[in-house]
Protein backbone atom coordinates (compact mmCIF):
# COMPACT_ATOMS: atom_id res chain seq x y z
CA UNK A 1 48.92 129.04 156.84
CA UNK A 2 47.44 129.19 160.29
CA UNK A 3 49.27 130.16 163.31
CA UNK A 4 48.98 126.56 164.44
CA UNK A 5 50.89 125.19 161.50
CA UNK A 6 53.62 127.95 161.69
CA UNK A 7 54.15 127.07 165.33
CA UNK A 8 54.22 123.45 164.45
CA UNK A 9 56.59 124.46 161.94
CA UNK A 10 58.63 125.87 163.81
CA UNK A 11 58.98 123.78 166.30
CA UNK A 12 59.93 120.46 164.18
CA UNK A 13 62.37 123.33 162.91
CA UNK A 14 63.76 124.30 166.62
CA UNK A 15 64.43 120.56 167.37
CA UNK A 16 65.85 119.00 164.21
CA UNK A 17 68.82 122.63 164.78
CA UNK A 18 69.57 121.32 168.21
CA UNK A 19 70.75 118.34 166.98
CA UNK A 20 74.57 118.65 166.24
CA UNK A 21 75.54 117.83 163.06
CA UNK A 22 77.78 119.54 159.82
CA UNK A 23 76.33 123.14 160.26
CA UNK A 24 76.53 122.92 164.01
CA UNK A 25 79.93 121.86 163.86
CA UNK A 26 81.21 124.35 161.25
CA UNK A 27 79.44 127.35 163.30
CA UNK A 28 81.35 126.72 166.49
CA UNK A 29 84.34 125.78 164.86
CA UNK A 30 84.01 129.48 163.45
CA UNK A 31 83.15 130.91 166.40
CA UNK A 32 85.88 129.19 167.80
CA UNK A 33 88.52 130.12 166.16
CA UNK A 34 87.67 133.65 164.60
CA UNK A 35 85.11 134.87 166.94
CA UNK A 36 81.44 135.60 166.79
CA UNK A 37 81.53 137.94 163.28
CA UNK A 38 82.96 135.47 161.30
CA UNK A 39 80.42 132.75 162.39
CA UNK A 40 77.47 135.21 161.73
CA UNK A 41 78.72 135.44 158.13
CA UNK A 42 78.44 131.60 158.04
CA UNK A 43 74.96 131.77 159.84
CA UNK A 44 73.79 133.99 156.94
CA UNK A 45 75.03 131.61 154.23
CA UNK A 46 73.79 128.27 155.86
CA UNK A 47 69.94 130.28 155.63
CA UNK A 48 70.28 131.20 152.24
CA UNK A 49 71.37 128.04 151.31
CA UNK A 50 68.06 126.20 153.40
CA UNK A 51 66.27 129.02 151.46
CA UNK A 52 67.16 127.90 148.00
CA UNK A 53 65.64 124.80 148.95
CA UNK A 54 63.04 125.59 150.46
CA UNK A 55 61.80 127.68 147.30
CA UNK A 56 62.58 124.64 145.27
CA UNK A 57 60.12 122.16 147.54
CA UNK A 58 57.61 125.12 147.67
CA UNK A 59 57.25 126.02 144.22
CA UNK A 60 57.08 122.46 142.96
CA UNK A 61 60.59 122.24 141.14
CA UNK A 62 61.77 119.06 142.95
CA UNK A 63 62.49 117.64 139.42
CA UNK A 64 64.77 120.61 138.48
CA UNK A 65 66.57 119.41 141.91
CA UNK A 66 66.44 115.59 140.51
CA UNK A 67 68.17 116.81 137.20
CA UNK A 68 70.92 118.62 139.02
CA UNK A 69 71.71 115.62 141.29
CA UNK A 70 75.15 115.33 139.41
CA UNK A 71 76.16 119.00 140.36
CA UNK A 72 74.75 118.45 143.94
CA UNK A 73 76.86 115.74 144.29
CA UNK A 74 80.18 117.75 143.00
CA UNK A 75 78.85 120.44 145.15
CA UNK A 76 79.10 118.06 148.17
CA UNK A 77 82.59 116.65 147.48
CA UNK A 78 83.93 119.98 146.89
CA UNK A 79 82.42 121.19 149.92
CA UNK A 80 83.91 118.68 152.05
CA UNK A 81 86.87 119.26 150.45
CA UNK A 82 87.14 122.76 151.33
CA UNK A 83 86.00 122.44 154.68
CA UNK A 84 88.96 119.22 155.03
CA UNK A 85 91.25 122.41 153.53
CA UNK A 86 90.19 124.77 156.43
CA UNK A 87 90.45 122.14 159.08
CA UNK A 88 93.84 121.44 157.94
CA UNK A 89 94.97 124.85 157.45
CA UNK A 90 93.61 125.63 161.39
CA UNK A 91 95.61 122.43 162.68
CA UNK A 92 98.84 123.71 161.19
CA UNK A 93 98.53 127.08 162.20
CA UNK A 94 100.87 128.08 164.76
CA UNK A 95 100.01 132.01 166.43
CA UNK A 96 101.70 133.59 169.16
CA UNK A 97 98.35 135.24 170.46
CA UNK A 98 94.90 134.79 170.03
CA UNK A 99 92.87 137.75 167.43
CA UNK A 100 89.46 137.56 169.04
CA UNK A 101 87.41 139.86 165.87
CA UNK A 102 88.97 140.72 162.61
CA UNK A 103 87.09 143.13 160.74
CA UNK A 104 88.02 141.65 157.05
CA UNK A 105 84.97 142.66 154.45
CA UNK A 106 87.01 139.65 152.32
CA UNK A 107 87.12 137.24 155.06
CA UNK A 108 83.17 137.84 156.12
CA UNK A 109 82.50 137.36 152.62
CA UNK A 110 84.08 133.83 152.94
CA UNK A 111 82.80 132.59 155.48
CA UNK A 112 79.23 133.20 153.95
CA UNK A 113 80.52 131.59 151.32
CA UNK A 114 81.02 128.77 153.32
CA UNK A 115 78.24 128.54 154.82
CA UNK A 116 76.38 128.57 151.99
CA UNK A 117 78.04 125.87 150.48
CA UNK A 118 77.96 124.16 154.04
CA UNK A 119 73.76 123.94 152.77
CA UNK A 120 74.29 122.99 149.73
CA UNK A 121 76.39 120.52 150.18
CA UNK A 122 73.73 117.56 151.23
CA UNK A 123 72.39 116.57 147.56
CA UNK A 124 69.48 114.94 149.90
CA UNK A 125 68.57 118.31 151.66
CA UNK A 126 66.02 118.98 148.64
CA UNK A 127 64.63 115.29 149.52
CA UNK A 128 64.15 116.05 153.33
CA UNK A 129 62.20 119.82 152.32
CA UNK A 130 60.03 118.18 149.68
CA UNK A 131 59.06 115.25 152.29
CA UNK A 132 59.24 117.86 155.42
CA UNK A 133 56.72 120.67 153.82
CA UNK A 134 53.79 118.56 153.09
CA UNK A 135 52.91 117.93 156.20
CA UNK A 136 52.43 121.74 157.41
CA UNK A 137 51.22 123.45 153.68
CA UNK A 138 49.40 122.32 150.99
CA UNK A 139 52.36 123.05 148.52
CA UNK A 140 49.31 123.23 145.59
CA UNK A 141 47.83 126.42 147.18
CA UNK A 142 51.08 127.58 148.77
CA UNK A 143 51.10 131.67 148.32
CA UNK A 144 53.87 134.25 148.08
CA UNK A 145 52.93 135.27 151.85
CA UNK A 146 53.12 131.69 152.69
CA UNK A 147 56.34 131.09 151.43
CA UNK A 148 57.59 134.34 153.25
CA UNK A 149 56.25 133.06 156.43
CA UNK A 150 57.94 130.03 156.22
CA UNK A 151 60.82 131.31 155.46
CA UNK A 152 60.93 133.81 158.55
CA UNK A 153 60.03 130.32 160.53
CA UNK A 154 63.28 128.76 159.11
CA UNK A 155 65.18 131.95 159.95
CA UNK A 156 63.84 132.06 163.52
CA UNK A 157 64.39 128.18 164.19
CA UNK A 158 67.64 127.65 162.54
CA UNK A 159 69.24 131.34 162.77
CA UNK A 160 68.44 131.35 166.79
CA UNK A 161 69.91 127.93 167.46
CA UNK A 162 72.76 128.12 165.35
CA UNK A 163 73.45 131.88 167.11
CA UNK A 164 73.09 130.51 170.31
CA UNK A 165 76.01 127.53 169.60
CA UNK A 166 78.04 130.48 168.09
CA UNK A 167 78.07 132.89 171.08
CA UNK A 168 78.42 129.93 173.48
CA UNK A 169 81.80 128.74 171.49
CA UNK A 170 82.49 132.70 171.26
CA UNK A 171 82.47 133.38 175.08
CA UNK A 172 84.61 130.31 175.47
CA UNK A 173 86.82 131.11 173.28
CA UNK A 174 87.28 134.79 175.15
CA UNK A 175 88.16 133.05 177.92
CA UNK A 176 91.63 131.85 176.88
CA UNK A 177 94.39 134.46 175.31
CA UNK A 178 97.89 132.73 176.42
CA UNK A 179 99.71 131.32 173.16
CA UNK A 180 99.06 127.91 174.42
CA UNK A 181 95.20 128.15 174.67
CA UNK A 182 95.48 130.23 171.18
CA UNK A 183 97.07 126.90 169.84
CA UNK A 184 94.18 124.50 171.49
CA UNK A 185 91.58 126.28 170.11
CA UNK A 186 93.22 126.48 166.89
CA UNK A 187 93.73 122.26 167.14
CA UNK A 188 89.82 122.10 168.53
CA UNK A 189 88.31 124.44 165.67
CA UNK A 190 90.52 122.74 163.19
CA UNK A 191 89.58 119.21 164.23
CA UNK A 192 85.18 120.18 163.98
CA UNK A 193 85.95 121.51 160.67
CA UNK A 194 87.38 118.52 159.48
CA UNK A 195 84.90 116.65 161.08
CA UNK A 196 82.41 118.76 159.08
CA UNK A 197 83.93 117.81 155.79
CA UNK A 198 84.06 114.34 156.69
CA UNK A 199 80.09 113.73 157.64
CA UNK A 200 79.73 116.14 154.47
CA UNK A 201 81.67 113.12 152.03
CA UNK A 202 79.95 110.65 153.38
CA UNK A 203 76.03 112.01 153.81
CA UNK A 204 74.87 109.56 151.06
């Protein structure tokens, strides 16, 4: 690829992050509520969900995708689900003091969980790489140096927007430590995650 594709790339990349939408929401609800760690987990698993399909458009296995569109679509219910669960959970919560960074190996390990799950749970997201790709590589000659390029593109473009919504929800959420703010943020993270798992159900 030339250097004018990749920066073509990665600007179609850079603009379709900024717009707000399930990932956006679920990063600075996490960021939110349990502080810039936690939403770097998520980060993480959000890329190496776009990077599963991303090698799937690449490497020409769009009909594998096809053929799983069953378990995509369980993916995306229970996704939703799970992210309804969390919202939930955060709107009943009741603390007497906010916890700004909690250093839990089994926590961090959920949230990338989530994240990742946050990716996969659009059965179309395969659709929207396979249509997106062609018009920056020829997928027939793609390489293995291609593919890593274009995978540090997605990393740069999504990882740097969605970093910048989680340390702008993390610095507002160090702003507030009475009980009362400790129980809005809880409402306002609680409420985006829900939201998440709502536009998750119904992303036909």
């Amino acid at each position: 690829m030339t250097a004018t594709s990749l920066l073509t790339l990665f600007t179609a990349m850079f603009v379709l992050a900024l717009v707000p939408g399930p990932v956006v929401f679920a990063v600075i609800a996490r960021a939110f509520s349990s502080g810039l760690k936690h939403a770097l987990y998520l980060i993480l698993g959000v890329l190496f969900g776009d990077f599963v399909f991303i090698i799937l458009a690449l490497f020409g296995l769009s009909a594998l995708a096809q053929m799983m569109g069953e378990t995509f679509v369980i993916i995306k219910y229970l996704s939703a689900a799970y992210l309804i669960w969390l919202g939930v959970s955060l709107l009943r919560a009741k603390t007497s003091q906010i916890t700004l960074e909690t250093p839990d190996h089994n926590a961090s390990r959920a949230d990338f969980l989530t994240g990742f799950i946050i990716a996969l749970g659009n059965p179309k997201a395969i659709i929207f790489y396979v249509g997106f790709f062609p018009a920056f590589v020829d997928i027939s000659k793609v390489t293995l140096q291609d593919t890593a390029l274009i995978l540090l593109v997605a990393t740069l473009a999504f990882g740097s927007v969605n970093l910048a919504y989680a340390l702008i929800a993390s610095k507002a959420k160090q702003t507030f430590t009475s009980t009362k703010a400790s129980n809005v943020i809880n409402k306002t993270a609680g409420s985006l995650m829900v939201m998440t798992g709502a536009l998750i159900a119904v992303n036909n």
